[in-house]
N, C-alpha and C. Protein backbone atom coordinates (compact mmCIF):
# COMPACT_ATOMS: atom_id res chain seq x y z
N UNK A 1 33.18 251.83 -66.86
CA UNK A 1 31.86 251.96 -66.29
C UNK A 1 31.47 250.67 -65.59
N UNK A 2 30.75 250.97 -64.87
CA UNK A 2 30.60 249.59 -63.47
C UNK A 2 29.18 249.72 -63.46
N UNK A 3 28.67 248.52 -64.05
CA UNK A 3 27.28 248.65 -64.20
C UNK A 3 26.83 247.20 -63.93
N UNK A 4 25.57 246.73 -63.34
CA UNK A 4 25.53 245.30 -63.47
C UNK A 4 24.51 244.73 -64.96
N UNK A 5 25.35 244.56 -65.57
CA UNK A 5 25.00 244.09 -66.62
C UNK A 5 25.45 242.50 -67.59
N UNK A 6 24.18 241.69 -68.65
CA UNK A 6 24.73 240.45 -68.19
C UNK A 6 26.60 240.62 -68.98
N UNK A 7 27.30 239.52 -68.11
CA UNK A 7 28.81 239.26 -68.42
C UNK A 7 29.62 240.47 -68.17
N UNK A 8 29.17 241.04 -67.78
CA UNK A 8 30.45 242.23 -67.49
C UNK A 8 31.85 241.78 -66.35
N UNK A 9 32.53 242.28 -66.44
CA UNK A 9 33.67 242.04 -65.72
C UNK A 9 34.56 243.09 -65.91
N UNK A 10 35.29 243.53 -64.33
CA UNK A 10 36.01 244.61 -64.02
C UNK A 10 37.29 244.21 -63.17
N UNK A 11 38.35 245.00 -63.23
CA UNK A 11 39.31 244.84 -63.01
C UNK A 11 39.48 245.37 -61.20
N UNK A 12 39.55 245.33 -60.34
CA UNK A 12 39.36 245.51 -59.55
C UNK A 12 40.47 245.48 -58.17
N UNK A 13 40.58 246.95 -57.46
CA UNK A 13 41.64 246.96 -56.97
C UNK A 13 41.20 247.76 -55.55
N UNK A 14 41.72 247.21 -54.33
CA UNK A 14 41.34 247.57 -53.03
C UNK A 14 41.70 248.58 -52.76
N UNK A 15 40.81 249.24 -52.02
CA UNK A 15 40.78 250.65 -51.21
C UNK A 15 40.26 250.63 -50.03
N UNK A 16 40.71 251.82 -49.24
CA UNK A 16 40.58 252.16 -47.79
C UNK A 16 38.63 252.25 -48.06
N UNK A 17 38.25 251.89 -46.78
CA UNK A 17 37.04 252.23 -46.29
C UNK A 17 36.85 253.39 -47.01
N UNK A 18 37.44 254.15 -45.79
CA UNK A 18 37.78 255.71 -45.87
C UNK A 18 37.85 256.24 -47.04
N UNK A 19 37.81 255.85 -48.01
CA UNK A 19 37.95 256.29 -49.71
C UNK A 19 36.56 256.19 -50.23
N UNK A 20 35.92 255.66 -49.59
CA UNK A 20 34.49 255.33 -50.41
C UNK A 20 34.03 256.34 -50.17
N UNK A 21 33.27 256.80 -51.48
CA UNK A 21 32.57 258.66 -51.83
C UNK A 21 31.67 258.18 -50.85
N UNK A 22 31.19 259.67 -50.58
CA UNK A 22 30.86 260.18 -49.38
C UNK A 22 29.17 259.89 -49.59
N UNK A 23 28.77 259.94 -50.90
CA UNK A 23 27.02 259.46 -51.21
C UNK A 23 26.62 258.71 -51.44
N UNK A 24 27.89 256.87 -50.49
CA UNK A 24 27.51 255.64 -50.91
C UNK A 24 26.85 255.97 -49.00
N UNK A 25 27.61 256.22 -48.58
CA UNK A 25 27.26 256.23 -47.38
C UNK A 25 25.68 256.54 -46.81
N UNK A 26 25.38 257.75 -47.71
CA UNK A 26 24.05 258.03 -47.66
C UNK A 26 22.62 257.09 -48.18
N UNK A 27 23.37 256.24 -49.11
CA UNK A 27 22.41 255.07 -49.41
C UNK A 27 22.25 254.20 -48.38
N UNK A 28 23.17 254.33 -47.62
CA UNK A 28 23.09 253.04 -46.36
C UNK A 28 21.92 252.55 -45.26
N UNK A 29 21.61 251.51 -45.10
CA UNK A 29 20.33 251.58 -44.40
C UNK A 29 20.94 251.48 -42.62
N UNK A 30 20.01 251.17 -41.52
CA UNK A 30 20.44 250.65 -40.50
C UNK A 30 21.12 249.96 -40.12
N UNK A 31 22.18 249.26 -39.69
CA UNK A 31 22.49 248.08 -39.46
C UNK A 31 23.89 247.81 -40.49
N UNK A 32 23.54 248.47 -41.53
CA UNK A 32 24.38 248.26 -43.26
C UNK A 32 25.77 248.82 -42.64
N UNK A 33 26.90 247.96 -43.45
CA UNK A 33 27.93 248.27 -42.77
C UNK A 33 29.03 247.85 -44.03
N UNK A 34 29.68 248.89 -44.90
CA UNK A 34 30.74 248.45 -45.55
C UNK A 34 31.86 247.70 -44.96
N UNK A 35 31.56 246.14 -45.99
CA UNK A 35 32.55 245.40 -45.54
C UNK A 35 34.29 245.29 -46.38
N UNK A 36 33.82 245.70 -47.73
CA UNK A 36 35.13 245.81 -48.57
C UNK A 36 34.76 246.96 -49.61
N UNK A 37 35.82 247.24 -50.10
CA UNK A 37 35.39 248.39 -51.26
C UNK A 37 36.79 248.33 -52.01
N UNK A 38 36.42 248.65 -53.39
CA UNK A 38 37.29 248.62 -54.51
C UNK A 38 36.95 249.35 -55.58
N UNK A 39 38.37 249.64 -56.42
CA UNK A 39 38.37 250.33 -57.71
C UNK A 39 38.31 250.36 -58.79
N UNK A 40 37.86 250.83 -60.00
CA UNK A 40 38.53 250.64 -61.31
C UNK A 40 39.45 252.46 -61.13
N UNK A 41 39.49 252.50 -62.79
CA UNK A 41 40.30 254.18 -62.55
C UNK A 41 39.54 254.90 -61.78
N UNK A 42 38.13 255.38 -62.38
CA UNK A 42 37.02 256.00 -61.62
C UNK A 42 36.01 255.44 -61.14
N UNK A 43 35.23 254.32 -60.89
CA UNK A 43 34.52 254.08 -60.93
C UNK A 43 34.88 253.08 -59.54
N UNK A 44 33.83 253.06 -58.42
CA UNK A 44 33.94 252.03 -57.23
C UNK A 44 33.26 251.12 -57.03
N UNK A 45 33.29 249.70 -56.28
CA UNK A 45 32.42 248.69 -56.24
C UNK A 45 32.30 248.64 -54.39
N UNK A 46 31.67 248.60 -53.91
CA UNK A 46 31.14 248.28 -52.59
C UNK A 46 30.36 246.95 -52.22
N UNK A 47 31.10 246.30 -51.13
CA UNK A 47 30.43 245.25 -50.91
C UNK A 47 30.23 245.56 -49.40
N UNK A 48 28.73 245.55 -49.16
CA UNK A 48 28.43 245.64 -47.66
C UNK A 48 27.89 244.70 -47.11
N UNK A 49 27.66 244.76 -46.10
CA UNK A 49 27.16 243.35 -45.25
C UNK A 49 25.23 242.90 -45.54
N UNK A 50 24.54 243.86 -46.47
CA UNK A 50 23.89 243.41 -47.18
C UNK A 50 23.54 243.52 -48.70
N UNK A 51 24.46 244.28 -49.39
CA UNK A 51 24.41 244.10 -51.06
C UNK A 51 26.02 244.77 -51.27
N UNK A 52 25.62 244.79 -52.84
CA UNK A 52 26.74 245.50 -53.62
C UNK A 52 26.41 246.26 -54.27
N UNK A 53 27.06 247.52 -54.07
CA UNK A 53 26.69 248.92 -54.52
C UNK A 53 27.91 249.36 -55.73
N UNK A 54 27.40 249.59 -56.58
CA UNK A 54 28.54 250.18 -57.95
C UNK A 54 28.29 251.57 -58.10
N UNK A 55 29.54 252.39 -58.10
CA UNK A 55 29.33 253.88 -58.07
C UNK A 55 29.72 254.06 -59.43
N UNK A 56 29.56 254.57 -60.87
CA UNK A 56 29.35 254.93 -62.03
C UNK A 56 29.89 256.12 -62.00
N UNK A 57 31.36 256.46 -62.05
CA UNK A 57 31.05 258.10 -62.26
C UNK A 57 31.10 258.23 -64.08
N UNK A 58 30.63 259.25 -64.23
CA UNK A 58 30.43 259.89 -65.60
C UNK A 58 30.85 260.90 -65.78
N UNK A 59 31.13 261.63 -67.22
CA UNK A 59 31.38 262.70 -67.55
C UNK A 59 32.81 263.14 -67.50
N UNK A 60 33.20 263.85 -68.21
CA UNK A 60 34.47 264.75 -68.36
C UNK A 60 34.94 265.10 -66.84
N UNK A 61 33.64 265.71 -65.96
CA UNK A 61 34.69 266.55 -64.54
C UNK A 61 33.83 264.92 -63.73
N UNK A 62 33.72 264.09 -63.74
CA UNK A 62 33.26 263.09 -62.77
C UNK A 62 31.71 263.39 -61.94
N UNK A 63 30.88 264.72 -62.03
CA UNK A 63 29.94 264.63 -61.42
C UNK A 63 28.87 264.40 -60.93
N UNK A 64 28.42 263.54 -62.35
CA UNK A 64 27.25 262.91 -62.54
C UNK A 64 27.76 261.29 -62.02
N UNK A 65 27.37 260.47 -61.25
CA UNK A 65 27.39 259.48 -60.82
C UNK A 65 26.06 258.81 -60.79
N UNK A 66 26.17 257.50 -61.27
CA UNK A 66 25.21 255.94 -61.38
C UNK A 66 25.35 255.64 -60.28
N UNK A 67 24.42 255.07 -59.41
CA UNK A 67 24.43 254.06 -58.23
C UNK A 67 23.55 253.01 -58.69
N UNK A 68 24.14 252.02 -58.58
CA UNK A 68 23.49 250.73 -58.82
C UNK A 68 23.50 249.62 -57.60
N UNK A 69 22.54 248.95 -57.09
CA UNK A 69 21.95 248.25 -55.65
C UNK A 69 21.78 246.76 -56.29
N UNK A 70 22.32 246.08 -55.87
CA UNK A 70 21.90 244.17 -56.07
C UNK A 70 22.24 243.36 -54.55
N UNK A 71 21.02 243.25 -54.01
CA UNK A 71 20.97 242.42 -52.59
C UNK A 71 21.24 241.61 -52.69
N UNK A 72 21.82 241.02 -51.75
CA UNK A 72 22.63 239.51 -51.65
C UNK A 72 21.32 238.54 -51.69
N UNK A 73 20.44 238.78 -51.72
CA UNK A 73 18.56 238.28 -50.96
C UNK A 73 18.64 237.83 -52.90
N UNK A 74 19.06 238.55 -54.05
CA UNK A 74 18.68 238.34 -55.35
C UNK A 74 19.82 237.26 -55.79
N UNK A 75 21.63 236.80 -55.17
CA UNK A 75 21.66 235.97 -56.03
C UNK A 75 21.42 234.72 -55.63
N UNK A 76 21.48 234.16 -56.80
CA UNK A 76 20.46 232.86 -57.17
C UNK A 76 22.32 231.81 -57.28
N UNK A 77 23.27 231.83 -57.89
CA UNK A 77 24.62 231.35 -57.69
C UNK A 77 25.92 232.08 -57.64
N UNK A 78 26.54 231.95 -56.94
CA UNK A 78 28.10 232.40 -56.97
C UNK A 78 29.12 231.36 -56.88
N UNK A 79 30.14 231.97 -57.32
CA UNK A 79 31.78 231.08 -57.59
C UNK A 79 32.93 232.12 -57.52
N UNK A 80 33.89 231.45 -56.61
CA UNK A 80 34.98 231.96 -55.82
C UNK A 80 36.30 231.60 -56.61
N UNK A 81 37.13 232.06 -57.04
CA UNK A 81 38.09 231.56 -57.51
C UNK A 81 39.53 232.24 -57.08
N UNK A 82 40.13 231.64 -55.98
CA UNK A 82 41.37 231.81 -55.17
C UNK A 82 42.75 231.74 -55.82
N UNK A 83 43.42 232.43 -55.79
CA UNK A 83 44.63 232.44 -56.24
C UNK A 83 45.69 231.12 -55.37
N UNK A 84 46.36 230.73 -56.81
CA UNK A 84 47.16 229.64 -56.53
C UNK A 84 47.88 229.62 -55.52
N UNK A 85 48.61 229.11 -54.82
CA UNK A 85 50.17 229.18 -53.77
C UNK A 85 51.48 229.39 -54.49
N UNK A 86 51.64 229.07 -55.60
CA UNK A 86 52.35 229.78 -56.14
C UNK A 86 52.38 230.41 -57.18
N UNK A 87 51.25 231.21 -57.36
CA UNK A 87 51.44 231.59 -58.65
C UNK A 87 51.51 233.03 -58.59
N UNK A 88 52.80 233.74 -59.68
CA UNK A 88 53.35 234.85 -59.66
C UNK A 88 51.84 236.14 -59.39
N UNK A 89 51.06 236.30 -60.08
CA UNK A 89 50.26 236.95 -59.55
C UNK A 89 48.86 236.65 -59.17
N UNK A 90 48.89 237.17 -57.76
CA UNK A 90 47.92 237.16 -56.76
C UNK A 90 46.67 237.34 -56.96
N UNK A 91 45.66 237.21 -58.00
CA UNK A 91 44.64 237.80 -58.22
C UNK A 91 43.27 236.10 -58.16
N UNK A 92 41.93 236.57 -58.00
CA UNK A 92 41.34 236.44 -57.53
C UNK A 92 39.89 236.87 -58.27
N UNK A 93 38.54 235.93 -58.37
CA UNK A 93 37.44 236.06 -59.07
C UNK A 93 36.39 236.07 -58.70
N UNK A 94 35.40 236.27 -58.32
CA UNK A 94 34.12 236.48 -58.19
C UNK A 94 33.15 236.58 -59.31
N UNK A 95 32.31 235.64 -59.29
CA UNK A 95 30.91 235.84 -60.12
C UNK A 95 29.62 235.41 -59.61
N UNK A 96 28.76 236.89 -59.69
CA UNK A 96 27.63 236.56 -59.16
C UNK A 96 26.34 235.85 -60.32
N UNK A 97 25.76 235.29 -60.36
CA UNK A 97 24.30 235.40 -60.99
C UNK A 97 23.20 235.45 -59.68
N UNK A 98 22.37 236.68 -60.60
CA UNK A 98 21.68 237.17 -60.16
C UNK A 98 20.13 236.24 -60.39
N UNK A 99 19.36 236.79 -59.92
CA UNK A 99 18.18 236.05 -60.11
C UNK A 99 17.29 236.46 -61.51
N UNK A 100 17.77 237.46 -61.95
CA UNK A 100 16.82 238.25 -63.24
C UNK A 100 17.72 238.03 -64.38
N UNK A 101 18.70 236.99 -64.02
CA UNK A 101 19.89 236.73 -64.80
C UNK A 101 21.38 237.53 -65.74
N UNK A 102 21.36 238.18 -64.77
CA UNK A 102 22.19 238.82 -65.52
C UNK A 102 23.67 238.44 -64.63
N UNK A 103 24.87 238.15 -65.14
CA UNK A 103 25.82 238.01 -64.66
C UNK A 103 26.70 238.67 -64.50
N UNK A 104 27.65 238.92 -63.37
CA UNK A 104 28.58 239.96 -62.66
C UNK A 104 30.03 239.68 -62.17
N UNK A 105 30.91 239.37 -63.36
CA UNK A 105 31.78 238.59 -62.98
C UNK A 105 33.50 239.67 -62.97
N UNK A 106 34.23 239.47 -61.13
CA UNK A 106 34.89 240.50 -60.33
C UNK A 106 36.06 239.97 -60.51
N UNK A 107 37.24 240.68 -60.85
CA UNK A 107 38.57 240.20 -61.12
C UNK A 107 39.39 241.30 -59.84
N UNK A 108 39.36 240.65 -59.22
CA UNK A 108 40.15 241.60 -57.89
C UNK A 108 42.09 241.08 -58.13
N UNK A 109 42.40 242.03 -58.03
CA UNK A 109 43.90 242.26 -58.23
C UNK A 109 44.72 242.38 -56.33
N UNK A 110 45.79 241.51 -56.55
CA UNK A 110 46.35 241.84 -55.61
C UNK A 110 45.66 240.72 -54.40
N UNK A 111 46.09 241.03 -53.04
CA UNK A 111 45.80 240.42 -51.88
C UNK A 111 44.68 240.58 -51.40
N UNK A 112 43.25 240.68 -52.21
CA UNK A 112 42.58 240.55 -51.64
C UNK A 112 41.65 239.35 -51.15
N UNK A 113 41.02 239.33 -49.92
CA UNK A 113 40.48 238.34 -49.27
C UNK A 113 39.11 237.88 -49.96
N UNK A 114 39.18 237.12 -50.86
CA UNK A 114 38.09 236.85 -51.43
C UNK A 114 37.25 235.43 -50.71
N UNK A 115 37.70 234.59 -49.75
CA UNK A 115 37.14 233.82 -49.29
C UNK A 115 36.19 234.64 -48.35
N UNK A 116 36.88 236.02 -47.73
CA UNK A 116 35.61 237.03 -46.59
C UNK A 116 34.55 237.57 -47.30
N UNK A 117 34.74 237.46 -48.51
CA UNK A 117 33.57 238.12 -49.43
C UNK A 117 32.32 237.15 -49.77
N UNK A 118 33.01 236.03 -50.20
CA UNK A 118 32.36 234.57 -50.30
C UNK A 118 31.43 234.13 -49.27
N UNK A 119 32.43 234.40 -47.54
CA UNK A 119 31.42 233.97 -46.50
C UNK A 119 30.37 234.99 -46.36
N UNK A 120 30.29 236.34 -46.41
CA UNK A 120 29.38 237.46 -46.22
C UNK A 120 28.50 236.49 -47.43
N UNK A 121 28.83 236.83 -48.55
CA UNK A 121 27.90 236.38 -50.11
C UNK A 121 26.89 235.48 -49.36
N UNK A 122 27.52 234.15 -48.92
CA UNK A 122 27.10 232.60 -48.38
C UNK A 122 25.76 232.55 -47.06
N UNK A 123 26.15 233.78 -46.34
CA UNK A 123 25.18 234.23 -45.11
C UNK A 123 23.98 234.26 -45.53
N UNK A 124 23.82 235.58 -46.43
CA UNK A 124 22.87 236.09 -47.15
C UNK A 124 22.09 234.75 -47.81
N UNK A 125 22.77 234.34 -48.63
CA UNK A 125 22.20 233.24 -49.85
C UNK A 125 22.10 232.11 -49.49
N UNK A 126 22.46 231.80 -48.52
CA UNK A 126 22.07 230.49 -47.92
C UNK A 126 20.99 230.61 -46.96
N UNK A 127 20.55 231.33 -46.36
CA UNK A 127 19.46 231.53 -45.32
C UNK A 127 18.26 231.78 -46.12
């Protein structure tokens, strides 16, 4: 379950745009533009060019789904943590704190670009 709650942490693994359920899209405002998206077994994390959206599915057949919204405008600190040059696996960290304090900390697996996530994060929170 992908919830923002304080210390949680998820294992996290990249997916096509094109994979993101079809009723994150509908939350989307003007302008809003998925910039990365990722997995657990069921459950998705979305990072768009102005928040991060967590899709919750629930239940035995998956139909009941959580959407959960945290604007980049709410965190208060983040920390990036890049995978070595040589080290056997490629993985990669993210943690947000939020402003109401609760912490959100992202274990992305594999090649993903976590410095492009960092600069989107940095836009937002630095302005």
């Amino acid at each position: 379950m992908i919830s923002f709650n304080k210390d949680s942490a998820w294992d996290l693994k990249p997916i096509p745009v094109s994979d993101v359920r079809d009723e994150v899209n509908g939350l989307l405002i003007d302008g809003e533009e998925i910039a990365a998206a990722f997995k657990t077994v069921r459950d998705q994390l979305i990072f768009t060019n102005k928040r991060v959206i967590s899709v919750d599915v629930q239940g035995i057949t998956g139909k009941r789904k959580s959407f959960s919204s945290m604007p980049y405008s709410k965190v208060q600190f983040f920390s990036v943590q890049t995978p070595g040059f040589a080290e056997i696996i490629p993985d990669s960290e993210l943690v947000l704190t939020f402003s109401n304090g609760y912490v959100a900390k992202f274990e992305f697996k594999g090649g993903t670009d976590i410095g492009k996530i960092g600069r989107m994060i940095s836009d937002y929170v630095l302005k």
